[in-house]
N, C-alpha and C. Protein backbone atom coordinates (compact mmCIF):
# COMPACT_ATOMS: atom_id res chain seq x y z
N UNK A 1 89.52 66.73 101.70
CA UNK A 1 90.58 67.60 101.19
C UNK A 1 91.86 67.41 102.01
N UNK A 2 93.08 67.43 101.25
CA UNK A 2 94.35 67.24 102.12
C UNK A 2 94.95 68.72 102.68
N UNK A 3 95.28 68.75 103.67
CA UNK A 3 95.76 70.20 104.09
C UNK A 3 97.21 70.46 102.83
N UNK A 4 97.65 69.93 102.11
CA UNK A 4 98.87 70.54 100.71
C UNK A 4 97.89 71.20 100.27
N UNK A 5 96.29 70.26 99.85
CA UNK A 5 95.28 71.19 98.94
C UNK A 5 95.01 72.47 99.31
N UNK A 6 94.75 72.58 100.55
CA UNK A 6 94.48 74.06 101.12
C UNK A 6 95.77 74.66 101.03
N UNK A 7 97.50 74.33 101.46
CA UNK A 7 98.26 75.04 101.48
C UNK A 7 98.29 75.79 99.96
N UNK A 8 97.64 75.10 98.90
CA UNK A 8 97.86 75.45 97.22
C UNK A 8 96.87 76.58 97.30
N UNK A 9 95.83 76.35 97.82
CA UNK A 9 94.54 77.57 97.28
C UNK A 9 95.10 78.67 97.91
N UNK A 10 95.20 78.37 99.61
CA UNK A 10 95.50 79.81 100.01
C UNK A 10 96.82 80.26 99.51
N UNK A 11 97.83 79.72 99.34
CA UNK A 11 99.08 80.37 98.25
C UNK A 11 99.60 81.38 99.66
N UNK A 12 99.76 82.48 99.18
CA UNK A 12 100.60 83.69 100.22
C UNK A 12 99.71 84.40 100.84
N UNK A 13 98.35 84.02 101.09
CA UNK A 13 97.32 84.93 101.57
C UNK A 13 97.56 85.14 103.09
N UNK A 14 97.44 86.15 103.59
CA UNK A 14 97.40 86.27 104.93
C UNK A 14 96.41 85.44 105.54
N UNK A 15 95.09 85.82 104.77
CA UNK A 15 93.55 85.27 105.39
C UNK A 15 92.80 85.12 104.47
N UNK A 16 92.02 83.78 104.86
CA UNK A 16 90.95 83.43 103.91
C UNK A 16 89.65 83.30 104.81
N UNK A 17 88.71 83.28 103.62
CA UNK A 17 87.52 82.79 104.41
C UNK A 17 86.99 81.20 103.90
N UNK A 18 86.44 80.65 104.87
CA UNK A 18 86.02 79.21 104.27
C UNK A 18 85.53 78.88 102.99
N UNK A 19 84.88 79.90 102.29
CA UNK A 19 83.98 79.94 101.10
C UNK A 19 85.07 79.48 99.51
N UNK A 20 86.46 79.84 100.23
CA UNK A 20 87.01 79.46 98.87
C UNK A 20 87.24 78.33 98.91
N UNK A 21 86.67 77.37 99.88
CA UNK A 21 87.14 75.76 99.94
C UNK A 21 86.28 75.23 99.32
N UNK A 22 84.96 75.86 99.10
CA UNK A 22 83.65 75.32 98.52
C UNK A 22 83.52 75.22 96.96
N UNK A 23 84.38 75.61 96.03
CA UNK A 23 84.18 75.28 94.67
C UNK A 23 84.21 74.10 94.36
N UNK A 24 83.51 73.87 93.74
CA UNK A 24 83.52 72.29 92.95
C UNK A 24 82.51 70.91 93.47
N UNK A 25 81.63 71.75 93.95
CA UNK A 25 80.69 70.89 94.67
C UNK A 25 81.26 70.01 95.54
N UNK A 26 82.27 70.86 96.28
CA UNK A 26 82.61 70.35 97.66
C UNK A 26 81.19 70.19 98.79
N UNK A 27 80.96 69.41 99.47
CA UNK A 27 80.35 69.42 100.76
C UNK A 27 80.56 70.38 101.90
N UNK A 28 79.61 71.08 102.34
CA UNK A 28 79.55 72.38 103.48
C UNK A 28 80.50 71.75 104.72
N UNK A 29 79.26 70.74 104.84
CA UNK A 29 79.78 69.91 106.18
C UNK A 29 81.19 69.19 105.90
N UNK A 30 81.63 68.44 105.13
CA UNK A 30 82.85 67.81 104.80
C UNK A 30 84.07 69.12 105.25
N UNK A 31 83.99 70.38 104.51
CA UNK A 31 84.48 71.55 104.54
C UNK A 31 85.08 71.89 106.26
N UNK A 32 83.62 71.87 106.76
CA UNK A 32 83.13 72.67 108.00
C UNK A 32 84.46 71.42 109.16
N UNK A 33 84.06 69.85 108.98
CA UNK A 33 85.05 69.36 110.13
C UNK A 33 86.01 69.13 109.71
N UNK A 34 86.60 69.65 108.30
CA UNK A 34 88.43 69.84 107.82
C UNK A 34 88.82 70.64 108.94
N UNK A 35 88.16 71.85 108.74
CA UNK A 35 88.97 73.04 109.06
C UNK A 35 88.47 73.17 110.83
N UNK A 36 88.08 72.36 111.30
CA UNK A 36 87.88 72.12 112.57
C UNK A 36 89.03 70.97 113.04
N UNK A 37 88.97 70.16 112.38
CA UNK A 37 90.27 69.16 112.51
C UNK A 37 91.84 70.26 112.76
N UNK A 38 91.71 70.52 111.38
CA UNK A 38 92.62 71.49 111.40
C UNK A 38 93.13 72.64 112.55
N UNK A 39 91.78 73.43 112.72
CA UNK A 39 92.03 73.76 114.20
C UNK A 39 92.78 73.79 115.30
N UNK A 40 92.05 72.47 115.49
CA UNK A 40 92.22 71.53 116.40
C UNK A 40 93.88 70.97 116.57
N UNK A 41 94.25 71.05 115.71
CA UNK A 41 95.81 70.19 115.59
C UNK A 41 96.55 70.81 115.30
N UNK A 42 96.46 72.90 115.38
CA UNK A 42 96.64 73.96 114.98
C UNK A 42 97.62 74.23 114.07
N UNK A 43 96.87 73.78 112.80
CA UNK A 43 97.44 74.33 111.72
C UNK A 43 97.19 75.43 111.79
N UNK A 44 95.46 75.74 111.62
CA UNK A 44 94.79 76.85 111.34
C UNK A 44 94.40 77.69 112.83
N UNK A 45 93.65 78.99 112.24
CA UNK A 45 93.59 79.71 113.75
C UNK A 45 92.64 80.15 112.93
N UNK A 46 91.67 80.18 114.11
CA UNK A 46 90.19 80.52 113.09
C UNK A 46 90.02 82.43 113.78
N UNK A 47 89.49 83.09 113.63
CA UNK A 47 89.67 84.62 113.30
C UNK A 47 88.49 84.60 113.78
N UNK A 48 87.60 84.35 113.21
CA UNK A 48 85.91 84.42 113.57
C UNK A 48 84.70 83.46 112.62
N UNK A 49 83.69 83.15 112.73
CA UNK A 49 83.07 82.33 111.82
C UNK A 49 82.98 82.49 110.36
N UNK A 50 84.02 81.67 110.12
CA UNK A 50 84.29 81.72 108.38
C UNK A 50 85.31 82.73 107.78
N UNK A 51 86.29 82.79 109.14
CA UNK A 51 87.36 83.50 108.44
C UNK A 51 88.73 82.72 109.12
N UNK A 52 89.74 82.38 108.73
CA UNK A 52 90.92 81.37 108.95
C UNK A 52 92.22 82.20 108.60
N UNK A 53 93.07 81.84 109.13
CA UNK A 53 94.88 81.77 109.14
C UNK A 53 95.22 80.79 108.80
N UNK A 54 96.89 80.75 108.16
CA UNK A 54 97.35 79.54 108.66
C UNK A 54 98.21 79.94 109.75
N UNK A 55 98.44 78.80 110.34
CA UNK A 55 99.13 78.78 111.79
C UNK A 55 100.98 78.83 111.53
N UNK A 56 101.82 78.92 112.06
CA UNK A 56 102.89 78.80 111.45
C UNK A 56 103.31 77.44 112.15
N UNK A 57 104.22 76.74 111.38
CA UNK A 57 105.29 77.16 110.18
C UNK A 57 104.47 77.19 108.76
N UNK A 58 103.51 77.25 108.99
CA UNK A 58 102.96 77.04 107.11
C UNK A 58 102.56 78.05 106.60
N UNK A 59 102.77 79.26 107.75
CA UNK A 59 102.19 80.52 106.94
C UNK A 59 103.23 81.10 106.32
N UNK A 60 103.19 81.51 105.03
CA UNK A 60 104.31 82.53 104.43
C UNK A 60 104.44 83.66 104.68
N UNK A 61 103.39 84.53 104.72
CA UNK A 61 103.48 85.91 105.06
C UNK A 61 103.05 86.16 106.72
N UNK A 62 103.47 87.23 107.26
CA UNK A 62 102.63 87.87 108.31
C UNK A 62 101.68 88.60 108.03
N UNK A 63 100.88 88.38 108.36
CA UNK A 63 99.58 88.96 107.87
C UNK A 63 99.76 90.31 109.20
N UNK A 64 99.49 91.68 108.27
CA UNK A 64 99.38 92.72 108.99
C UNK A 64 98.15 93.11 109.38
N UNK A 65 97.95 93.56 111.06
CA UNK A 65 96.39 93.24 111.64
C UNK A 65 95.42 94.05 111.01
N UNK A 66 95.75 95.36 110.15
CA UNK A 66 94.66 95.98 109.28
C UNK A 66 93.93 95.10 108.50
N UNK A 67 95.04 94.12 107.89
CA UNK A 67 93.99 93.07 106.64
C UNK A 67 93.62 92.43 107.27
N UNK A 68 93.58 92.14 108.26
CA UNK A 68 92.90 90.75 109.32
C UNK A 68 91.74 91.79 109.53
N UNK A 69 92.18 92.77 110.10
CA UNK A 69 90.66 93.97 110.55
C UNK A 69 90.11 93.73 109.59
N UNK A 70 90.36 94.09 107.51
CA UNK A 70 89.17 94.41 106.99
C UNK A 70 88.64 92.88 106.64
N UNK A 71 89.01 92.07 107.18
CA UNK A 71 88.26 90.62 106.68
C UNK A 71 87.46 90.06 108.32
N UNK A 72 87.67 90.45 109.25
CA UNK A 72 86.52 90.68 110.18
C UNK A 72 85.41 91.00 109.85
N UNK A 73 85.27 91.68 109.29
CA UNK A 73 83.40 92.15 108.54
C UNK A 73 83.71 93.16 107.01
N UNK A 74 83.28 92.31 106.57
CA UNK A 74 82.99 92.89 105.03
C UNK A 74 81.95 94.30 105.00
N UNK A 75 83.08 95.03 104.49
CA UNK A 75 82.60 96.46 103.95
C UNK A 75 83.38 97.65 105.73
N UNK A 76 84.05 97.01 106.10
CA UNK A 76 84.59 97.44 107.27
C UNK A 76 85.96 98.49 106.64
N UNK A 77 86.14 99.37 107.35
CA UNK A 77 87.82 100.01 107.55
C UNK A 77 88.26 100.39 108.89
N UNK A 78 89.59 100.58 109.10
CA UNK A 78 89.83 101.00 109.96
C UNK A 78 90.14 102.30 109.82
N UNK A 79 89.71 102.21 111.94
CA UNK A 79 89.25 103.97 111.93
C UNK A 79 90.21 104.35 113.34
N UNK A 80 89.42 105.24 113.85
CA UNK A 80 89.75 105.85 115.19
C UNK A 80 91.10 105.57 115.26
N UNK A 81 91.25 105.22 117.01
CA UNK A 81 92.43 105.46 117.30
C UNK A 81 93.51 104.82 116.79
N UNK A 82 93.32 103.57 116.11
CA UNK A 82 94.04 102.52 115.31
C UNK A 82 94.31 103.50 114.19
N UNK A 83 93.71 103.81 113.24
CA UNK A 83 93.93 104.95 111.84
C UNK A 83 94.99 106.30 112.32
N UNK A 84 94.52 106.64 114.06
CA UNK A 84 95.33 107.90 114.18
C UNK A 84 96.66 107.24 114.37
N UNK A 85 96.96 106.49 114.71
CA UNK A 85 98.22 106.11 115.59
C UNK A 85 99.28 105.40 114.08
N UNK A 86 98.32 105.01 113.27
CA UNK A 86 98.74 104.71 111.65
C UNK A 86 99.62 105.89 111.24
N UNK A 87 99.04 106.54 111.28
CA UNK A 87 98.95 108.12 110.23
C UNK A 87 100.38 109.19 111.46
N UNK A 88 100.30 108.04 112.49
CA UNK A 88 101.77 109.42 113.33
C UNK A 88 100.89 110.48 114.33
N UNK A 89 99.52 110.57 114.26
CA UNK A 89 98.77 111.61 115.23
C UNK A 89 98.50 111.65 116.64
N UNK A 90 98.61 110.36 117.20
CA UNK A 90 98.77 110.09 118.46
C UNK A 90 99.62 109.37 118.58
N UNK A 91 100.42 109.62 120.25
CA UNK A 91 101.63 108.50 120.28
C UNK A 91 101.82 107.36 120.99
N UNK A 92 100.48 106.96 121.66
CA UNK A 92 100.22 105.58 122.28
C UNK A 92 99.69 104.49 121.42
N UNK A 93 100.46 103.34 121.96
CA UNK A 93 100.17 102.37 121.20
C UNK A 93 98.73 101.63 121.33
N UNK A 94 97.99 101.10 120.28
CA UNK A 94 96.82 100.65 120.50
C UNK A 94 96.71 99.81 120.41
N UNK A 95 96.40 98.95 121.39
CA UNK A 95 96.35 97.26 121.32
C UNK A 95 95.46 96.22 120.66
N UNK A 96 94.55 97.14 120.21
CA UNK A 96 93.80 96.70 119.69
C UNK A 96 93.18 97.17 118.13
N UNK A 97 92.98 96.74 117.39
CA UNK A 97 92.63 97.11 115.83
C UNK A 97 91.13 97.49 115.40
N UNK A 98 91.04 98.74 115.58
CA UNK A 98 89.55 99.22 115.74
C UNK A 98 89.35 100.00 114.29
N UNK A 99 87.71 99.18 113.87
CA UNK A 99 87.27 99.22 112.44
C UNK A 99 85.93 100.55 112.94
N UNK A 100 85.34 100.29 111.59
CA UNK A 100 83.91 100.95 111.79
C UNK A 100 83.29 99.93 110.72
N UNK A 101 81.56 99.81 110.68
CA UNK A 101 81.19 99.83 109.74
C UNK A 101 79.73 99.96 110.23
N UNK A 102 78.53 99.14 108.75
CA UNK A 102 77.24 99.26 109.57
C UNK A 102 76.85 98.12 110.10
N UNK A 103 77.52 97.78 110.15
CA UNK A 103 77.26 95.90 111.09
C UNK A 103 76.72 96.42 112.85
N UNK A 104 76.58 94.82 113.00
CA UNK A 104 76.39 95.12 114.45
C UNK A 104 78.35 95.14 115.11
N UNK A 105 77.70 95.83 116.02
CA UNK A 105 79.66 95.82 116.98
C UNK A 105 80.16 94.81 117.61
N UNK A 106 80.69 94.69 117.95
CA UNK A 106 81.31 93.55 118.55
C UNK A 106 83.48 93.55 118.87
N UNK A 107 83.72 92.16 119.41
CA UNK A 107 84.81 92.95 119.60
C UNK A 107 85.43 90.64 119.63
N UNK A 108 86.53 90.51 119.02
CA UNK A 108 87.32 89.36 118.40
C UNK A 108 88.96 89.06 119.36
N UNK A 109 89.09 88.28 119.94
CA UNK A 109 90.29 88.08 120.73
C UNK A 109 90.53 86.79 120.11
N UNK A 110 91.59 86.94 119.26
CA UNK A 110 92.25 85.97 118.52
C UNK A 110 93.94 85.83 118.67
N UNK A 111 94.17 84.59 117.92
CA UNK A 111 95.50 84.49 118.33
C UNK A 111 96.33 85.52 117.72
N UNK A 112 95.76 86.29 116.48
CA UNK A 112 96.63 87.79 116.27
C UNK A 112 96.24 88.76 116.58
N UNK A 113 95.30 88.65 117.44
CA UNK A 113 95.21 89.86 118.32
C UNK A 113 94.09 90.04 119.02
N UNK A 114 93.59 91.63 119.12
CA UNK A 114 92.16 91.69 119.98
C UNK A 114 91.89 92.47 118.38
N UNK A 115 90.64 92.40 117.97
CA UNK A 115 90.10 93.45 116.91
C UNK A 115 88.12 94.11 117.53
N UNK A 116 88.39 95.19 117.18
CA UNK A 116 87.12 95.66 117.30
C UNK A 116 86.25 96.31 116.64
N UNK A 117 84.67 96.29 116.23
CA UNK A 117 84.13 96.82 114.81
C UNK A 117 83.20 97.84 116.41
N UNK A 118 82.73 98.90 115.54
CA UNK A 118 82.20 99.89 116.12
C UNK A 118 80.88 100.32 114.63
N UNK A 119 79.85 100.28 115.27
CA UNK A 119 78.64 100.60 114.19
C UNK A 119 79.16 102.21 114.07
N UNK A 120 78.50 102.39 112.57
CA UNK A 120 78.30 104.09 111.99
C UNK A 120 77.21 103.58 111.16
N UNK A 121 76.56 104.78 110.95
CA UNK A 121 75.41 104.53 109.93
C UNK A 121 75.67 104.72 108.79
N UNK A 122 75.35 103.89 107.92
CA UNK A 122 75.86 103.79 106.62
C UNK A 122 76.24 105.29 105.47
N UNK A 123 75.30 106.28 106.13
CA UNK A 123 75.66 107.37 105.13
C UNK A 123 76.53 107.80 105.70
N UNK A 124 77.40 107.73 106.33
CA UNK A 124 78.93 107.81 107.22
C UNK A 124 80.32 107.24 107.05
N UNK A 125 79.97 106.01 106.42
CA UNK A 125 80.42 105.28 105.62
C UNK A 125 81.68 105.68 104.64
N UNK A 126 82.74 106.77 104.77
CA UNK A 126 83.03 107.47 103.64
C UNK A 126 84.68 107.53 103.95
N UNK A 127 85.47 108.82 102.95
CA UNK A 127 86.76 108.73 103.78
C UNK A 127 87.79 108.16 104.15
N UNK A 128 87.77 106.95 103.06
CA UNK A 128 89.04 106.12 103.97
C UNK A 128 89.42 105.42 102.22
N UNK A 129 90.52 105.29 102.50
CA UNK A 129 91.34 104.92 101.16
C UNK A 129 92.11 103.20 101.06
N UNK A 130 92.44 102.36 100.16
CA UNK A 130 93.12 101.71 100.37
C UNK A 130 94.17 101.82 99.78
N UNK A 131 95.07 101.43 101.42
CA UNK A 131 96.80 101.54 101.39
C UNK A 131 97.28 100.24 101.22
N UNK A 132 98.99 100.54 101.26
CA UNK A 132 99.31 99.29 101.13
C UNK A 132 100.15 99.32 102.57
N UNK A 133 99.75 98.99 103.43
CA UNK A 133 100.07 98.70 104.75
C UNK A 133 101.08 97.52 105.07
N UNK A 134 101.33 97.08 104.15
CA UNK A 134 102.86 96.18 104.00
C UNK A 134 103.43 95.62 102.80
N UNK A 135 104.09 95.04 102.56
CA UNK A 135 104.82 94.49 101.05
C UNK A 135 103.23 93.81 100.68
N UNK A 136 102.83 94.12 100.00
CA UNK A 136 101.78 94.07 99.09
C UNK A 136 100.51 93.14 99.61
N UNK A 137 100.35 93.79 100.82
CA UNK A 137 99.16 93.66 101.83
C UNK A 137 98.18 94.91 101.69
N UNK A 138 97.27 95.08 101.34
CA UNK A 138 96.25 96.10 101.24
C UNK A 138 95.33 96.51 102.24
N UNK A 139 94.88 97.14 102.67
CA UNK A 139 93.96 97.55 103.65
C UNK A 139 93.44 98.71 103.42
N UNK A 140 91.75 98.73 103.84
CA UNK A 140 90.91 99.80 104.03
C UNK A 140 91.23 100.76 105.41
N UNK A 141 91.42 101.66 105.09
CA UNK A 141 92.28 102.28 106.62
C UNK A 141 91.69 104.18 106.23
N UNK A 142 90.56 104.58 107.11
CA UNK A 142 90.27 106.03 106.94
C UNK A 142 91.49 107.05 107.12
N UNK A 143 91.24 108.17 106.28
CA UNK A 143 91.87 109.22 106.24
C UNK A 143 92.62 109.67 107.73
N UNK A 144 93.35 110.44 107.32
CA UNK A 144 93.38 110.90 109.23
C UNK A 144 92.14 111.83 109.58
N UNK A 145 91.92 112.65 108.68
CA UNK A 145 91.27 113.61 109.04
C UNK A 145 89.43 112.95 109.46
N UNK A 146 89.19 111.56 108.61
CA UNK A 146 87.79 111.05 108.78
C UNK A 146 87.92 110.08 110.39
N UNK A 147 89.57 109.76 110.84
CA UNK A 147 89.73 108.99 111.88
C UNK A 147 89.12 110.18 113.14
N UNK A 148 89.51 111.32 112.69
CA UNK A 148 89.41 112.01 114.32
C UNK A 148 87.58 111.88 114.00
N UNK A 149 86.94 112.15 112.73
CA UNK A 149 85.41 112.96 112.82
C UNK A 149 84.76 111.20 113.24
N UNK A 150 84.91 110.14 112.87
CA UNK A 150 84.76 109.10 113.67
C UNK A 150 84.82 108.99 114.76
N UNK A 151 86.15 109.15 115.19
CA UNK A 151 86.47 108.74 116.88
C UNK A 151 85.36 109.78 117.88
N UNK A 152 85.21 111.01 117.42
CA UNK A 152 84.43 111.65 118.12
C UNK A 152 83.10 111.81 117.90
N UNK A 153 82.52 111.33 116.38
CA UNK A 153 81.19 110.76 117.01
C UNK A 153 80.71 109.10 117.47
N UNK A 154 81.50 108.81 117.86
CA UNK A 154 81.42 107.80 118.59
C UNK A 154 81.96 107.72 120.02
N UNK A 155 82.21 108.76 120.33
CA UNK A 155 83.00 108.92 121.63
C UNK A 155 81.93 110.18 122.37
N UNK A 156 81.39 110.23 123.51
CA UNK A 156 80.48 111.31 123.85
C UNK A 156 81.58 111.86 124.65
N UNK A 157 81.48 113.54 124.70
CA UNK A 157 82.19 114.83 125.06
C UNK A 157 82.92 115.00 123.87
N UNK A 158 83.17 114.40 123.22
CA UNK A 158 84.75 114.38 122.02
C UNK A 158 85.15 116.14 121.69
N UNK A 159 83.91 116.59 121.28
CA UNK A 159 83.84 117.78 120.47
C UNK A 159 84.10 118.67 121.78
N UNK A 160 85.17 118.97 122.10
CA UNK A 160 86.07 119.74 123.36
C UNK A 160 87.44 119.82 123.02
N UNK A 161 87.78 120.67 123.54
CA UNK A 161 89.21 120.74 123.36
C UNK A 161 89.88 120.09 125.10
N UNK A 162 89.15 120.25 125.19
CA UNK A 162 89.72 119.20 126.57
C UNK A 162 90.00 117.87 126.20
N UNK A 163 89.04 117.46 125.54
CA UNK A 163 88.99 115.75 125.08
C UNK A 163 89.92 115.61 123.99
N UNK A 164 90.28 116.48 122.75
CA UNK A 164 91.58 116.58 122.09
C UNK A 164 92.98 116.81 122.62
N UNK A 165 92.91 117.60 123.73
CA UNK A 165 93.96 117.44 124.36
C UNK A 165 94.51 116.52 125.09
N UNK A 166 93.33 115.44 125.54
CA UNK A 166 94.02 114.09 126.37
C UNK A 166 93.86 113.23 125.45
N UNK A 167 93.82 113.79 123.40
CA UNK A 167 94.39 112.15 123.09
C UNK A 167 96.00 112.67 122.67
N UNK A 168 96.46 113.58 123.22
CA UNK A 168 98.01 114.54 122.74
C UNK A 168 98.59 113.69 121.83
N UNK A 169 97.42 114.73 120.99
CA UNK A 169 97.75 115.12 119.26
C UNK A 169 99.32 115.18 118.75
N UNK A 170 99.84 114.82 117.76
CA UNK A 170 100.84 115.58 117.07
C UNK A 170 101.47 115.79 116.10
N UNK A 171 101.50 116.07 115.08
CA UNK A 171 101.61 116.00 113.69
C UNK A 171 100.81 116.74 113.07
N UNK A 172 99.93 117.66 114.05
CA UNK A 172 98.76 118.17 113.26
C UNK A 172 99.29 118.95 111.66
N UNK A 173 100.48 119.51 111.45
CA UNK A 173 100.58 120.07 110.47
C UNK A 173 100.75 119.32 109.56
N UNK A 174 100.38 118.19 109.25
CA UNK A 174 100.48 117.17 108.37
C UNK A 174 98.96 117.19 108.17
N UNK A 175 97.80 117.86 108.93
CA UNK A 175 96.29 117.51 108.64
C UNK A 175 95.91 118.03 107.32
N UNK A 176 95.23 117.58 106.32
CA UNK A 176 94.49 118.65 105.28
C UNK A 176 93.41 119.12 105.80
N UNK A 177 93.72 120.55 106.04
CA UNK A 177 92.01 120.79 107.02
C UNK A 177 90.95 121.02 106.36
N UNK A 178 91.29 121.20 104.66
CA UNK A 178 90.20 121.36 103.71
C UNK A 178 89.37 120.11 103.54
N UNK A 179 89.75 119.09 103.27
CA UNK A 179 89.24 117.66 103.43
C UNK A 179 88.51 117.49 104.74
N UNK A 180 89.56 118.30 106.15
CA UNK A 180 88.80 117.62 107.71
C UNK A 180 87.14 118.69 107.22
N UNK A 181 87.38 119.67 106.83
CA UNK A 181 86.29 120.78 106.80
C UNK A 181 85.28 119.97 105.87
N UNK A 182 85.26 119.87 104.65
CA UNK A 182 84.70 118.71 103.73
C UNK A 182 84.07 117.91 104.21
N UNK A 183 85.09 116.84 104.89
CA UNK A 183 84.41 115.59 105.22
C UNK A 183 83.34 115.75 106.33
N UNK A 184 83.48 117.47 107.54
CA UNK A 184 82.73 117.21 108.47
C UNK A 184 81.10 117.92 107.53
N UNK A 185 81.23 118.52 106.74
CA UNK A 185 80.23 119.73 106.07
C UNK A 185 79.39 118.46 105.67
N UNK A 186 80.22 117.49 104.79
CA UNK A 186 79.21 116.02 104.43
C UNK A 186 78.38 115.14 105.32
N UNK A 187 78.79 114.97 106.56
CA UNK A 187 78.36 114.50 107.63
C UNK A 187 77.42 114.98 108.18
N UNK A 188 77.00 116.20 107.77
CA UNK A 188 75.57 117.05 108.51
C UNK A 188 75.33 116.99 109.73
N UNK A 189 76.86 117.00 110.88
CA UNK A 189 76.73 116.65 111.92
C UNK A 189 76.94 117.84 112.56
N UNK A 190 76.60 118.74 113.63
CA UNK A 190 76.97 120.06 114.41
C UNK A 190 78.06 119.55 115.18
N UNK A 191 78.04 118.45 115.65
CA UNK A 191 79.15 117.67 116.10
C UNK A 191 80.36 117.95 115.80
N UNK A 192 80.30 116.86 114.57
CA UNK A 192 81.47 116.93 114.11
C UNK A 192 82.08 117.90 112.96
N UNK A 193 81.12 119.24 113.10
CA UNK A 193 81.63 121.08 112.41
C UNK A 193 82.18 121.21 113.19
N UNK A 194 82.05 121.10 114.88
CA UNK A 194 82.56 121.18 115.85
C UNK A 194 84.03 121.30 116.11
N UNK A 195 83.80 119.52 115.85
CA UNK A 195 84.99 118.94 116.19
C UNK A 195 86.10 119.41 115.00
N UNK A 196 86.03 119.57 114.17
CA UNK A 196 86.44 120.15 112.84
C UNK A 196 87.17 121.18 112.75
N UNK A 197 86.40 122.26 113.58
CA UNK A 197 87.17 123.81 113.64
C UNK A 197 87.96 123.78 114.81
N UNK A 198 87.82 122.62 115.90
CA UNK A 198 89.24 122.61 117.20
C UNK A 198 90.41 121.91 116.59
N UNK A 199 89.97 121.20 115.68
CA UNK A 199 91.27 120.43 115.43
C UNK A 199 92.07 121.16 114.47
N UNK A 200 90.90 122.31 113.45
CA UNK A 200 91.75 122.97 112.56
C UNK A 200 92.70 124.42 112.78
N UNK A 201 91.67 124.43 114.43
CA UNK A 201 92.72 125.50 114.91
C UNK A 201 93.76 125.25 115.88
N UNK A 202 93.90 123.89 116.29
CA UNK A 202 94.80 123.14 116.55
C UNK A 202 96.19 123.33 115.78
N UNK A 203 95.85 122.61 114.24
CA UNK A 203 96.81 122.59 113.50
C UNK A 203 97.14 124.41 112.90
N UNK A 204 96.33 124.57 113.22
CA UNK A 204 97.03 126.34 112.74
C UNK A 204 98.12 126.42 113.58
N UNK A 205 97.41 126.76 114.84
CA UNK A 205 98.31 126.75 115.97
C UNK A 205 100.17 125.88 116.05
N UNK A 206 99.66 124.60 115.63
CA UNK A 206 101.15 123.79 115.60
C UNK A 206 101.78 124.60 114.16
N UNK A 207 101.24 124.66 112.99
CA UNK A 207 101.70 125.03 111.69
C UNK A 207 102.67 126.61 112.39
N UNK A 208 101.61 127.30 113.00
CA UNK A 208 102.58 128.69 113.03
C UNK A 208 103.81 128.63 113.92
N UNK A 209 103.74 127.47 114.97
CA UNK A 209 104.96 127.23 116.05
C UNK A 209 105.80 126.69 115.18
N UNK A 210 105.92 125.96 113.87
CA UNK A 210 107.25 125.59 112.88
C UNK A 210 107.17 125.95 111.72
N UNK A 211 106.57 127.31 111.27
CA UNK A 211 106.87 128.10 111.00
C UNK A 211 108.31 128.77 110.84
N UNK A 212 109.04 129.03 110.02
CA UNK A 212 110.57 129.53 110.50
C UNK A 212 110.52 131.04 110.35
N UNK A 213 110.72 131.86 111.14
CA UNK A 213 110.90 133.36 110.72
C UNK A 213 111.33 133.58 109.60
């Protein structure tokens, strides 16, 4: 295959995976030392096994690191502190692009970035919508309200108001606490009922301070 051929298939894609090189009774292996050549002579920037960039100057778009996150592992979104810091709720920057799913975990240092998947058990699985996270880039990216009930069952102490207070929250009056209440009641977690009623009396709390007489 000539790398024009690949510049034609992938078109404006941020990211592909190898599998679309394989139609037409292409060869695995033929496939497998293109895009190693390629590599190699950095057109391409490989992401993880069987997922690719192009390298620039040949890439058209910037690929925004959410869609790179949800093509790290299929059936993945992003969550936690990456989703809060999305959504305006915390105000440190996160260097890294942190998913969930039921995969095993692991964690990707690539040339666009660091990305990280964090296991949940599949009936957990829920909560998260797809946005359009740039000029017509899509991404799986959880709610705010499913980012905090994530981050804290995956985080041990979470369900404290001590531990909400050192990720200094802000925007809470932007939370739907009927949804945070919802999503934690679905979760059948004491946990995260927990965590649910600090954050919702959190946002009471901020709601009545801008409040106007």
């Amino acid at each position: 295959m000539e790398f024009t051929t690949l510049l034609d298939l992938v078109g404006v894609e941020p990211v592909f995976e190898s599998g679309l090189l394989l139609a037409g009774g292409v060869s695995d292996n033929d496939v497998r030392r293109q895009l190693v050549r390629w590599c190699h002579s950095g057109r391409l920037h490989q992401l993880r096994r069987g997922v690719y960039m192009l390298a620039p100057p040949y890439r058209k778009v910037q690929a925004h690191p959410f869609v790179l996150a949800n093509a790290m592992q299929i059936g993945s979104y992003v969550s936690c502190e990456s989703a809060l810091a999305y959504h305006g709720l915390i105000p440190e920057f996160v260097p890294n692009t942190q998913s969930v799913a039921a995969a095993r975990p692991g964690e990707w240092h690539t040339p666009a970035g660091v990305f990280s998947l964090r296991h949940l058990k599949p009936e957990l699985l829920y909560g998260f919508a797809t946005l359009e996270v740039a000029p017509s880039q899509y991404a799986r990216v959880a709610y705010p309200e499913k980012a905090f009930l994530d981050l804290a069952y995956l985080t041990p102490g979470a369900d404290s108001a001590e531990y909400l207070t050192e990720l200094r929250l802000q925007n809470l009056e932007t939370i739907d606490t009927r949804r945070l209440h919802d999503l934690a009641v679905r979760s059948s977690s004491p946990k995260l009922l927990r965590v649910a009623a600090l954050v919702e009396k959190m946002a009471l709390v901020e709601r009545e301070e801008y409040t106007p007489l």
